[in-house]
Protein backbone atom coordinates (compact mmCIF):
# COMPACT_ATOMS: atom_id res chain seq x y z
CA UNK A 1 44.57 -55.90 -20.11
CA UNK A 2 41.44 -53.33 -20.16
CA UNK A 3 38.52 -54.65 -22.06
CA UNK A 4 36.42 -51.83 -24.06
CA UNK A 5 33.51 -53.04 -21.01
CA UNK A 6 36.21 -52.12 -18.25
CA UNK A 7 37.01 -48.75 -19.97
CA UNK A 8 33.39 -47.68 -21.01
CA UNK A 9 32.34 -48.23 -16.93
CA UNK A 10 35.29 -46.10 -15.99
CA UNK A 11 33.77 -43.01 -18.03
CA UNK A 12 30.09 -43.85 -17.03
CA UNK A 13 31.87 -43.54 -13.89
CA UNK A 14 33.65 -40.76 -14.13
CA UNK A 15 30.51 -39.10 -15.88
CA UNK A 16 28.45 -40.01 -12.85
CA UNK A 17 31.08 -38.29 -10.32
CA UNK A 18 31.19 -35.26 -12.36
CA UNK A 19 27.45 -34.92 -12.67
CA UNK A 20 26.86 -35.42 -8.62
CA UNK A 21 29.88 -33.10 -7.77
CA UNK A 22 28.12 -30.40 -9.75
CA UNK A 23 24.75 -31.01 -8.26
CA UNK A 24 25.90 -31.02 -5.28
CA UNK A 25 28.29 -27.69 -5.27
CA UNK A 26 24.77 -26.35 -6.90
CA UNK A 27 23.11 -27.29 -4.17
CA UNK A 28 25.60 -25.86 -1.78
CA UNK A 29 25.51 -22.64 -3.26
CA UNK A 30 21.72 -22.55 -3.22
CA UNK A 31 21.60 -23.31 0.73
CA UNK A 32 24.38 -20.48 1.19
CA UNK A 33 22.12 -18.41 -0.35
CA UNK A 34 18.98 -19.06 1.61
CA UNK A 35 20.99 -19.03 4.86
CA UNK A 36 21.62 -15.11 3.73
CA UNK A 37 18.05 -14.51 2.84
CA UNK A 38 16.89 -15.80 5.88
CA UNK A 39 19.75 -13.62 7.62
CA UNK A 40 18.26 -10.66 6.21
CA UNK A 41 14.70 -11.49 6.17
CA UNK A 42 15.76 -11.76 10.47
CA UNK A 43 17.48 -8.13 9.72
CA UNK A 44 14.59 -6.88 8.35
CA UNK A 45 11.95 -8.37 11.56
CA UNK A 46 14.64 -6.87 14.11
CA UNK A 47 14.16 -3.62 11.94
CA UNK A 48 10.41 -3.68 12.20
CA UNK A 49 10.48 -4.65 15.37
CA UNK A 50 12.81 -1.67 17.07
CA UNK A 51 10.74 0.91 14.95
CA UNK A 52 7.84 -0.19 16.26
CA UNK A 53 9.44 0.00 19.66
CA UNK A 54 10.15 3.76 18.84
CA UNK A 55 7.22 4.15 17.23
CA UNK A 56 5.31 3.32 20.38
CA UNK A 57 8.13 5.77 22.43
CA UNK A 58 6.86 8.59 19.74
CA UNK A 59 3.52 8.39 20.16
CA UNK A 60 2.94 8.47 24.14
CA UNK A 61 -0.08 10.55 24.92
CA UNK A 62 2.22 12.08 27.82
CA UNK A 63 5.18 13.29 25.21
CA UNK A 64 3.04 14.87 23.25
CA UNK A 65 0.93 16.51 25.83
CA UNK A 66 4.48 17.84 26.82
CA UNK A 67 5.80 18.93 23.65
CA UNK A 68 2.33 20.44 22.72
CA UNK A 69 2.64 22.39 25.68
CA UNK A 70 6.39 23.35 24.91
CA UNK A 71 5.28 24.59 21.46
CA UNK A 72 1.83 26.08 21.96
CA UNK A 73 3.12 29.23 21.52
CA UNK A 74 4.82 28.61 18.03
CA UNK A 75 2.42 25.72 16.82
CA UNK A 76 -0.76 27.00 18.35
CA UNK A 77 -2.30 23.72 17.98
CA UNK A 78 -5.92 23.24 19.73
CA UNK A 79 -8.36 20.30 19.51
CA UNK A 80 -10.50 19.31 16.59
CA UNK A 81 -14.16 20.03 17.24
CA UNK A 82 -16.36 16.92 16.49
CA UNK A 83 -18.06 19.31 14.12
CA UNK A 84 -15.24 19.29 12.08
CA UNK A 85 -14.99 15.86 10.96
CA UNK A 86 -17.04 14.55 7.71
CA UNK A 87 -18.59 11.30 6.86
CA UNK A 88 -18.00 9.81 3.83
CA UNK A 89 -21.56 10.96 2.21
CA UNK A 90 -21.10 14.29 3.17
CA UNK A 91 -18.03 14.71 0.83
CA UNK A 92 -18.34 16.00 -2.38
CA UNK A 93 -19.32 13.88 -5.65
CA UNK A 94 -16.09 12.88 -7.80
CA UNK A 95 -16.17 14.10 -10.87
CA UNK A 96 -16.37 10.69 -12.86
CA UNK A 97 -19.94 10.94 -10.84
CA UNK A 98 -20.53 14.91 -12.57
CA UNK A 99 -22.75 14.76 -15.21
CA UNK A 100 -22.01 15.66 -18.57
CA UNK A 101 -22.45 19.63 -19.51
CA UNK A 102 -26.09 20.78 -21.36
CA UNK A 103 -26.37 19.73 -25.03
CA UNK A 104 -27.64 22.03 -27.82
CA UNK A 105 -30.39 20.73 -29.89
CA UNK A 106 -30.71 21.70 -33.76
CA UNK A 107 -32.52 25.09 -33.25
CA UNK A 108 -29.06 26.03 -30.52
CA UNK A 109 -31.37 26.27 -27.90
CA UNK A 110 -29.84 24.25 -24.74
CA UNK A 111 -31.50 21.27 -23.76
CA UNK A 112 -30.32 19.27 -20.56
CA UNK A 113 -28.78 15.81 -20.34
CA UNK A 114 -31.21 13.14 -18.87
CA UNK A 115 -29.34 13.19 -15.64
CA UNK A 116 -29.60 16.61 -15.14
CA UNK A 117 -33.00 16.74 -16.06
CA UNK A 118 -33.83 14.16 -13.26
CA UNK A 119 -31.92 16.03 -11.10
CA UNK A 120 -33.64 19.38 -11.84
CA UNK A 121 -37.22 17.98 -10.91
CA UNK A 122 -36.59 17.36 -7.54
CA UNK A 123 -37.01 20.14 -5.19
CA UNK A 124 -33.67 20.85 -3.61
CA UNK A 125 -30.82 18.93 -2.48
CA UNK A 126 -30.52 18.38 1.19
CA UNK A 127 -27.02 17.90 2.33
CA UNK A 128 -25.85 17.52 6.34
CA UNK A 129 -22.62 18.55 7.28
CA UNK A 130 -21.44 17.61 10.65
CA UNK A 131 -20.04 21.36 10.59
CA UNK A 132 -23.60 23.37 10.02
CA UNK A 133 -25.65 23.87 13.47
CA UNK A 134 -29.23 23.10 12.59
């Protein structure tokens, strides 16, 4: 006959089957799913990889030489001048750098902000453009 010891270890048994079972169908499921993230992360590198590839193809000094000189006539590209490129200092200021407009004082005659003010006691602004012969 079963003793209430023989039939409590059964279900701590039982319990202890059930429990592993689902851990491990969890953990089989979790693995299936990092096998298909790591099949698309190698999707992805094989994608980067062939545009690069065609990126490369695309950019050959010799195709476009050849397809500048197919479409000079429509395009009518020519070089850039070194004249025509700027440095950074010789852009203009952005206009969280403006300063704020002229004030009016009590008798509405303008008076300027203390930026401006500096900046109207200096002689003139010098400014160098790479585009200006000198």
């Amino acid at each position: 006959m079963l003793r209430t010891l023989d039939i409590v270890l059964i279900v701590v048994m039982t319990a202890a089957a059930t429990v592993t079972y689902t851990i491990k169908h969890k953990a089989e499921n979790k693995l299936e799913e990092v096998r298909s993230l790591d099949a698309q992360i190698k999707l992805e590198e094989d994608t980067i990889d062939l545009l690069r590839a065609d990126w490369a193809l695309l950019t050959q000094p010799n195709r476009l030489d050849r397809l500048v000189t197919a479409y000079d006539k429509d395009l009518q590209l020519v070089p850039t001048d070194p004249t025509q490129l700027a440095h950074p200092e010789e852009l203009p200021m952005l206009k969280a750098d403006v300063p704020p407009p002229e004030e009016k004082d009590s008798k509405g005659k303008k008076k300027a902000a203390p930026a401006v003010a500096a900046r109207e006691s200096q002689e003139t602004d010098e400014i160098s453009t790479g585009s200006v012969a000198r």
